[in-house]
N, C-alpha and C. Protein backbone atom coordinates (compact mmCIF):
# COMPACT_ATOMS: atom_id res chain seq x y z
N UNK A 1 223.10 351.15 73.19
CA UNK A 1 222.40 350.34 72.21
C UNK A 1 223.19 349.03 72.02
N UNK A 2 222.54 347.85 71.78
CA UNK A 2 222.97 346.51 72.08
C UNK A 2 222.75 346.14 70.31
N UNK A 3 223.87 345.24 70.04
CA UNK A 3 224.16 345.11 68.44
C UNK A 3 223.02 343.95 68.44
N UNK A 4 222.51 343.50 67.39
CA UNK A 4 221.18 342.92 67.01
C UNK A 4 221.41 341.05 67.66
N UNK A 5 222.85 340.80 67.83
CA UNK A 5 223.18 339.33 68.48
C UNK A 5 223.08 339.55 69.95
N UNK A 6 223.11 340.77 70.80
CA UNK A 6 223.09 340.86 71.88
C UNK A 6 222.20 340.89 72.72
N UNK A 7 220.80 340.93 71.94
CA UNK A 7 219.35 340.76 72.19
C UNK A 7 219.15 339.77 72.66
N UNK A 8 218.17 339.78 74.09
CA UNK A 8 217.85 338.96 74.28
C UNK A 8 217.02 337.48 73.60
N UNK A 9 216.01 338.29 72.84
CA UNK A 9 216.06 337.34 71.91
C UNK A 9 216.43 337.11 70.36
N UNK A 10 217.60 336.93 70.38
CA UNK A 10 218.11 336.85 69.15
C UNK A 10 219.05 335.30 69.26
N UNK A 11 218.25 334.65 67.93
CA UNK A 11 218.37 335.34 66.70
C UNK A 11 216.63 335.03 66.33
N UNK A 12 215.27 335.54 67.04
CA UNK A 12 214.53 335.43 67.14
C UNK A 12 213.88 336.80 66.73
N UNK A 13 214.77 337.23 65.55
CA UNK A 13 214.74 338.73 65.30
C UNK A 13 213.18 339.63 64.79
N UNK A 14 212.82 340.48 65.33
CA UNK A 14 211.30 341.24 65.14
C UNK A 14 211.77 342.71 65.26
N UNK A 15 210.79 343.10 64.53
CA UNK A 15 210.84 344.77 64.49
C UNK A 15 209.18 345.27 64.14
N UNK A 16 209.29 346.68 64.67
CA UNK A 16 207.66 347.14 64.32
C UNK A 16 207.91 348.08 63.50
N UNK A 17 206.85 347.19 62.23
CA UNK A 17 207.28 347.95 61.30
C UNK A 17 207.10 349.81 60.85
N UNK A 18 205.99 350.06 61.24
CA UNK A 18 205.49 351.76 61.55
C UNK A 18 206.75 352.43 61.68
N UNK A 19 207.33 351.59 62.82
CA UNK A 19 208.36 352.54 63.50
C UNK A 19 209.71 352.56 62.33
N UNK A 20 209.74 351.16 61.92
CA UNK A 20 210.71 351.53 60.97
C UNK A 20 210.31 352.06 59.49
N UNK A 21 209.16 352.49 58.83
CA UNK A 21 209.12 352.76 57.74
C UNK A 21 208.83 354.54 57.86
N UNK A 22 208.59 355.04 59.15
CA UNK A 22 209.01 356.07 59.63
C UNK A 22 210.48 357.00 59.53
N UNK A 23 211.45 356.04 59.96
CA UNK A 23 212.66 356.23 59.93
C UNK A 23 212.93 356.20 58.33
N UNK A 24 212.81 355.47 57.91
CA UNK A 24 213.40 355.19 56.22
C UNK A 24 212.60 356.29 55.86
N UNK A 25 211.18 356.59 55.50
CA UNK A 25 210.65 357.88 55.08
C UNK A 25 211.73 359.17 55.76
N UNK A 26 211.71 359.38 56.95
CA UNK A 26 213.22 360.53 57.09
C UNK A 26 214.15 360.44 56.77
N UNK A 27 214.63 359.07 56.20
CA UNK A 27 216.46 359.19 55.85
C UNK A 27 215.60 359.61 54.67
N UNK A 28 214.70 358.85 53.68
CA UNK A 28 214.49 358.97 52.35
C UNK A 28 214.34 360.79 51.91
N UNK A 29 213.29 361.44 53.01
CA UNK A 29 213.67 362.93 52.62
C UNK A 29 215.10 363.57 52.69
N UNK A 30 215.89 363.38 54.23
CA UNK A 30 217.32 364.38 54.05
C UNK A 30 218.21 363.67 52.66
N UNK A 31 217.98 362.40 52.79
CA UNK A 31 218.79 361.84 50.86
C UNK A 31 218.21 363.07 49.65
N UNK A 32 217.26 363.15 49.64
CA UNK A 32 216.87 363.57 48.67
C UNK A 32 217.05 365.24 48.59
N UNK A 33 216.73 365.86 50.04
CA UNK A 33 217.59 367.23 50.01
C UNK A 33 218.99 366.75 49.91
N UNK A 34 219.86 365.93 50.25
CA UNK A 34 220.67 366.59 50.07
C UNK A 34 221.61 366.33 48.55
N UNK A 35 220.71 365.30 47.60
CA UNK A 35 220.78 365.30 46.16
C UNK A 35 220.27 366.69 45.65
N UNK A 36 219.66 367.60 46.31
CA UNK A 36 219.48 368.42 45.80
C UNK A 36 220.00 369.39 45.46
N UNK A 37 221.32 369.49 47.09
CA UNK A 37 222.39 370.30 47.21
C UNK A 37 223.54 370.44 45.99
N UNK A 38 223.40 368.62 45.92
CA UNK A 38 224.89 368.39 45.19
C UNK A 38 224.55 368.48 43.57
N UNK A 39 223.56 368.16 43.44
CA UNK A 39 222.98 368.84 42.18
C UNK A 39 222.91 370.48 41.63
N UNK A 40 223.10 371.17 42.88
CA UNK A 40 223.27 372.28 42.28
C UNK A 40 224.64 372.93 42.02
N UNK A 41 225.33 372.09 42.71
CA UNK A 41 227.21 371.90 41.96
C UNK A 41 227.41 372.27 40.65
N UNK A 42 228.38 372.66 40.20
CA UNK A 42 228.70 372.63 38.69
C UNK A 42 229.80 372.01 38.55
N UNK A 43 229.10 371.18 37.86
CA UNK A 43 230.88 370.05 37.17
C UNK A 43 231.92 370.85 37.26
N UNK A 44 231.74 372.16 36.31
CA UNK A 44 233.47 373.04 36.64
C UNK A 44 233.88 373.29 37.96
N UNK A 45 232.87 373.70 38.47
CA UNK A 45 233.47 373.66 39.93
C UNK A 45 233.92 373.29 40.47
N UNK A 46 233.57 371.86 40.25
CA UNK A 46 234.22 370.14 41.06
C UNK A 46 235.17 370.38 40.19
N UNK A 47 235.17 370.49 39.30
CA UNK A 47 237.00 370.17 38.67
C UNK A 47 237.99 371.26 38.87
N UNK A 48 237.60 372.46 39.29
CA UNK A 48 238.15 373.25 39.71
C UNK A 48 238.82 373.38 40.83
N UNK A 49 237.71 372.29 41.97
CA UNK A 49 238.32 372.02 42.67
C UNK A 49 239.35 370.93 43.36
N UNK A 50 239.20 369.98 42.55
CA UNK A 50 240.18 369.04 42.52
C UNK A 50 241.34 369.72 42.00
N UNK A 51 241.40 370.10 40.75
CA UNK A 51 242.88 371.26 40.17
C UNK A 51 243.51 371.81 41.53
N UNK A 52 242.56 372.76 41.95
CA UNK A 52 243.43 373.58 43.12
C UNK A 52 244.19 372.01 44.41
N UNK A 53 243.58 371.28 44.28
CA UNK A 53 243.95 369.94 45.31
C UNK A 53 245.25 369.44 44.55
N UNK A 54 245.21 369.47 43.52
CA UNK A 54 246.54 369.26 42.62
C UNK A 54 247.83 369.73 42.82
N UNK A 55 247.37 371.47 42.69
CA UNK A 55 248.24 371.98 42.50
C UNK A 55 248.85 372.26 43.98
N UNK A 56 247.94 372.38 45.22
CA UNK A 56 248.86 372.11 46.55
C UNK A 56 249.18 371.21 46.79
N UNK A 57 248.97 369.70 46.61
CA UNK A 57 249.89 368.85 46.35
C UNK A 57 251.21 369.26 45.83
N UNK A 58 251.56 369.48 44.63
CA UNK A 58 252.75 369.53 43.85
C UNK A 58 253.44 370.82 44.30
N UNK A 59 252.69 371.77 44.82
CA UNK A 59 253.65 373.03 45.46
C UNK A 59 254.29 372.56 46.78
N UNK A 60 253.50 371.63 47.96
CA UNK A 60 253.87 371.51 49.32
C UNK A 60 255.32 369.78 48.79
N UNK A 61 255.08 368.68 48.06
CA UNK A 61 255.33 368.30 47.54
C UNK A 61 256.76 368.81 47.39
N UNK A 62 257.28 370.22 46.31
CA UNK A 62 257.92 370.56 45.95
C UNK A 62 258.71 370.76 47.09
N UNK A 63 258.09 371.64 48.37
CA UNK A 63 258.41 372.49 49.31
C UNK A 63 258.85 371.23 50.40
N UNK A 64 258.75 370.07 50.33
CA UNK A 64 259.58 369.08 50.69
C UNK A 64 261.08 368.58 50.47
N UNK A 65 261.06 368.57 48.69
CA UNK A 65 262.08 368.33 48.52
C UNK A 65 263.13 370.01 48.28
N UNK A 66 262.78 371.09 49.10
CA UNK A 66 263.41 371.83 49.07
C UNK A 66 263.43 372.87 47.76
N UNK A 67 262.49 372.83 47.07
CA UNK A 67 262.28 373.42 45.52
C UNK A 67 261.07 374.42 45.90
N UNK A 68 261.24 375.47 45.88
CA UNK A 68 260.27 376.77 45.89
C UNK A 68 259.27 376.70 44.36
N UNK A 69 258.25 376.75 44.16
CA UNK A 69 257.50 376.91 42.88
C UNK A 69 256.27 377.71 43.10
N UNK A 70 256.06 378.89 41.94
CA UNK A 70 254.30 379.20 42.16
C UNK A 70 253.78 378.38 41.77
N UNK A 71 252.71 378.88 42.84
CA UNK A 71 251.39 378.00 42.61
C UNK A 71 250.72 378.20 41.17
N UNK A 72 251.27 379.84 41.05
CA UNK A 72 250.33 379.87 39.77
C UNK A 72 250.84 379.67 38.36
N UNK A 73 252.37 379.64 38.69
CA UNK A 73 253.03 378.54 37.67
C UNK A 73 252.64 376.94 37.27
N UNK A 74 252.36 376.41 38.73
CA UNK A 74 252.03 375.20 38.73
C UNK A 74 250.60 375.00 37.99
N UNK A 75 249.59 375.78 38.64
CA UNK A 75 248.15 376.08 38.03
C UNK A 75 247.83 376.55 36.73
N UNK A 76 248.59 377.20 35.88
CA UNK A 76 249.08 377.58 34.28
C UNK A 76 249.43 376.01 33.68
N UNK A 77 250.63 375.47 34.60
CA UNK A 77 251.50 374.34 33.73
C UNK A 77 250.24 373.05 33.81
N UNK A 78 249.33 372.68 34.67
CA UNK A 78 248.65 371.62 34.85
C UNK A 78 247.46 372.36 33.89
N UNK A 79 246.94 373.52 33.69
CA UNK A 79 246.27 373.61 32.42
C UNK A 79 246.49 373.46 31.13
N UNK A 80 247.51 373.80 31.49
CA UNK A 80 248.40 373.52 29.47
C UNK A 80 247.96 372.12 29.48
N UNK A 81 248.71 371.60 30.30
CA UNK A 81 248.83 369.87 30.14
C UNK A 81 247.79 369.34 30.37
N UNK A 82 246.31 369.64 31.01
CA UNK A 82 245.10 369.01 30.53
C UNK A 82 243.97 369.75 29.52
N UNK A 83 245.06 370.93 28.49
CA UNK A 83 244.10 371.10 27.70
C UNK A 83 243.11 371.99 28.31
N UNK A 84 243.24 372.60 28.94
CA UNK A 84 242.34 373.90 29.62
C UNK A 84 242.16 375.22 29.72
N UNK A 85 243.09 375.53 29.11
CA UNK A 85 243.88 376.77 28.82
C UNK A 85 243.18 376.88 27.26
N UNK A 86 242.90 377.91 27.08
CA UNK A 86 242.31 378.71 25.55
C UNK A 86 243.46 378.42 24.37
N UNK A 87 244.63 379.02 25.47
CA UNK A 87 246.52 379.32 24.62
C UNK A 87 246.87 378.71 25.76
N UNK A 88 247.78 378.27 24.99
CA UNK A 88 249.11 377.71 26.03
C UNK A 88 249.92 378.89 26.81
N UNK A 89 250.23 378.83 28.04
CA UNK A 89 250.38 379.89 28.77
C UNK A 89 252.18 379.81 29.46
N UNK A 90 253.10 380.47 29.01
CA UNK A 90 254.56 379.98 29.16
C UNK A 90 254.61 379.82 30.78
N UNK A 91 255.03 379.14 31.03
CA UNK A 91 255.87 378.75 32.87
C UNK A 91 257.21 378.70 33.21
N UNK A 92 257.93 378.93 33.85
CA UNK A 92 258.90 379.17 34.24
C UNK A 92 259.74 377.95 34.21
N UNK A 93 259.20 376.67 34.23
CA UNK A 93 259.75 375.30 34.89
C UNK A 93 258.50 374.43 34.11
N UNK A 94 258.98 373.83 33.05
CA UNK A 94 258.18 372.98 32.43
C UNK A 94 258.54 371.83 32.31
N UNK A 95 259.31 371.41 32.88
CA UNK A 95 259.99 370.42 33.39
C UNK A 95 259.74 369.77 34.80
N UNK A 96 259.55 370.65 35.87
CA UNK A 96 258.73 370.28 37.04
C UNK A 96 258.00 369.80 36.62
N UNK A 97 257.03 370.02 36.17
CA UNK A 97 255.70 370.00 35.94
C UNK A 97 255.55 368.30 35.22
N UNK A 98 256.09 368.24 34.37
CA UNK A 98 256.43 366.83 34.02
C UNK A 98 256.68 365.55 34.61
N UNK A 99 257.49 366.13 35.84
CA UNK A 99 257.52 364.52 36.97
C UNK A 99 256.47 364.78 37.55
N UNK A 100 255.99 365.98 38.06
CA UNK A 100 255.12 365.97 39.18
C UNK A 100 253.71 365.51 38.73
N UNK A 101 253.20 365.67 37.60
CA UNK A 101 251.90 365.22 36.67
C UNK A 101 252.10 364.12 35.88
N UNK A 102 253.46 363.46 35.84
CA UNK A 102 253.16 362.24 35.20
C UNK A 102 252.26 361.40 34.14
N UNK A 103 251.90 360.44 34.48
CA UNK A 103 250.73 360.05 33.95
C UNK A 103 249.67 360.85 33.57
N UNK A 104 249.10 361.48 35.19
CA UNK A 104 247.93 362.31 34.80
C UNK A 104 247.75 363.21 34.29
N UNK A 105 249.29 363.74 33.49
CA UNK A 105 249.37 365.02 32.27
C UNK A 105 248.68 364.16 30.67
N UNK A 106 248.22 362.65 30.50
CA UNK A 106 247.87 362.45 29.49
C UNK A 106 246.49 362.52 30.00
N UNK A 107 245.66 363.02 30.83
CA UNK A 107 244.50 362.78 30.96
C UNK A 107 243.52 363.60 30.87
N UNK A 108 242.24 364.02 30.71
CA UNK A 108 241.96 365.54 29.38
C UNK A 108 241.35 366.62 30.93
N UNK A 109 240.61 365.95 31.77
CA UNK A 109 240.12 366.48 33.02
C UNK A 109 240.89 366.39 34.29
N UNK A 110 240.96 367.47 35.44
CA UNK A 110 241.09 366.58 36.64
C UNK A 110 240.67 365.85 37.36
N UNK A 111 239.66 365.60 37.23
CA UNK A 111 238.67 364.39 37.91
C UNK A 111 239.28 362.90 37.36
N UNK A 112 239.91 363.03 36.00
CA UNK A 112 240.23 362.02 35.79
C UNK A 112 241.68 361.38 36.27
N UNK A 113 242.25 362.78 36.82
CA UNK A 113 243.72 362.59 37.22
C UNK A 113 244.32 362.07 38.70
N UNK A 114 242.67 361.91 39.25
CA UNK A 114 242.54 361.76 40.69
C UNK A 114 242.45 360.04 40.80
């Protein structure tokens, strides 16, 4: 396929239109399935899953600078600190948790920490 300057006649540019309001009617349906998909997402979910993206960050992270941590220490300590947790839930290292969340320990979601 030749980019739209490589045409012979260009910049004498034409198209038929059938053919293209064809095409846009098919992108326009798979768009719309696939708003349908992502609509059936649940916000918690998405933030659930960014959290877990968090928290292997800050475990592999850790496991760089030579510092062993659970994950599910880490996953307890980043709930406390965005407020997600019912009770505050004790961790072993609450102090990790502090450099490694920084900033985004003042922020109430993880979506917002991203």
């Amino acid at each position: 396929m030749l980019y739209n300057w490589q045409q012979k006649r260009w910049p004498a540019f034409t198209y038929h239109l059938p053919k293209l309001e064809d095409a846009v009617k098919a992108f326009d349906l798979q768009l719309e399935r696939v708003k349908a998909v992502l609509s059936a997402f649940d916000v918690r979910t998405e933030e659930g899953k960014r959290l877990e993206a968090m928290v292997a960050e800050a475990v592999s992270t850790s496991a760089i600078e030579g510092e062993v941590v659970s994950p599910q220490d880490v996953m307890s300590s980043m709930k406390n600190r965005l407020g997600q947790n019912t009770r505050q839930i004790l961790v072993r290292d609450q102090g990790f948790m502090s450099d490694v969340t920084g900033e985004a320990a003042t922020q109430r979601t993880p979506a917002q920490c991203l």
